[in-house]
Protein backbone atom coordinates (compact mmCIF):
# COMPACT_ATOMS: atom_id res chain seq x y z
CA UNK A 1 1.95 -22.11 -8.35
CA UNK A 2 3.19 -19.82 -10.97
CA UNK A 3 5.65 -21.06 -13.63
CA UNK A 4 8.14 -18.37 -13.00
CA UNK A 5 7.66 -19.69 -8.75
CA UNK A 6 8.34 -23.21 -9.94
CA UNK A 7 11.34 -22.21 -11.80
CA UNK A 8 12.42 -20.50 -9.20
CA UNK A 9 11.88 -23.44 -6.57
CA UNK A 10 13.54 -25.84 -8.90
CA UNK A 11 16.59 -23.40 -9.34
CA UNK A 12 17.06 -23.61 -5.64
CA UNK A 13 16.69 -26.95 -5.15
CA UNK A 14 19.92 -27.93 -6.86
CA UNK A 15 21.81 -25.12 -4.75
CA UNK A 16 23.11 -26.67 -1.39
CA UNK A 17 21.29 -27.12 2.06
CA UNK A 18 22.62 -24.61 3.78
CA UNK A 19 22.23 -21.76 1.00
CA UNK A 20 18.82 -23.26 0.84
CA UNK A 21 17.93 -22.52 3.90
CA UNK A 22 19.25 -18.99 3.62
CA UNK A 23 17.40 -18.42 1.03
CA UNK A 24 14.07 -19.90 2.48
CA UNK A 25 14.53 -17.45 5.49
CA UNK A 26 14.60 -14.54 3.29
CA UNK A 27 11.57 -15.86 1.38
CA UNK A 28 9.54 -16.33 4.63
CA UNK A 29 11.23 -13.07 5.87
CA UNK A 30 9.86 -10.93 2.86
CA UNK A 31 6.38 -13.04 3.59
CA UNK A 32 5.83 -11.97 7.06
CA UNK A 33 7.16 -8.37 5.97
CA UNK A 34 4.32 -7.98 3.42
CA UNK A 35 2.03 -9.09 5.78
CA UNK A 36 2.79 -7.16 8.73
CA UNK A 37 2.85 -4.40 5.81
CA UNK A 38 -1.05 -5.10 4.92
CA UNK A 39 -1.98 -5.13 8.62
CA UNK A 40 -0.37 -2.04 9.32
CA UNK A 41 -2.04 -0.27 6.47
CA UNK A 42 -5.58 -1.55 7.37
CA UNK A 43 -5.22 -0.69 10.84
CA UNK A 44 -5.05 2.87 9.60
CA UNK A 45 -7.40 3.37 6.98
CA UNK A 46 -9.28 5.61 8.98
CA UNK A 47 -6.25 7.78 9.71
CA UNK A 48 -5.11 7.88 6.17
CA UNK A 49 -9.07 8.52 5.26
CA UNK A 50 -8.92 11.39 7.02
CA UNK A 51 -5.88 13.41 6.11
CA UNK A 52 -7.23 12.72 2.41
CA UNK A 53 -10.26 14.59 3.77
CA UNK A 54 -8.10 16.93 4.86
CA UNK A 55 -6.07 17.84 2.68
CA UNK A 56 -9.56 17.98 -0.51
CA UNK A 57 -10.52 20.35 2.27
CA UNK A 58 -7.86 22.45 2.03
CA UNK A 59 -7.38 22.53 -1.72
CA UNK A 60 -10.92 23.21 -2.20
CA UNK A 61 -10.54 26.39 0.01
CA UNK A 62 -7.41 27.22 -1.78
CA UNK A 63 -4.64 26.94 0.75
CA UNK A 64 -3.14 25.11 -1.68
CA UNK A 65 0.06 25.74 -4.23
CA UNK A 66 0.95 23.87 -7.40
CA UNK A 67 4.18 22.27 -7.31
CA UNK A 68 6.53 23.04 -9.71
């Protein structure tokens, strides 16, 4: 565990039970968010693997702008 985690922990430890668990929802919340995140993106790799291809294709043809 980090120190800056700790110190966090500890800070919410003195706060009382029921803000506790508010905060613990949100913490677990943001958890399963970044995880459902991670799946999502690796689930698509492929997709996002091929509009890069894409779009290199289409630059290197020169159907392509600079943006200003």
């Amino acid at each position: 565990m980090t120190t800056l985690l700790k110190q966090a922990f500890d800070a919410a430890a003195k706060l009382p039970p029921a803000e506790q668990d508010l905060l613990a929802m949100r913490v677990l919340a943001e958890i399963a968010a970044e995880d459902s995140f991670d799946e999502a993106i690796a689930a698509t790799t492929h997709k996002l693997r091929s509009l890069a291809a894409d779009a290199l294709a289409e630059h290197a043809a020169g159907h392509t702008r600079p943006l200003e």
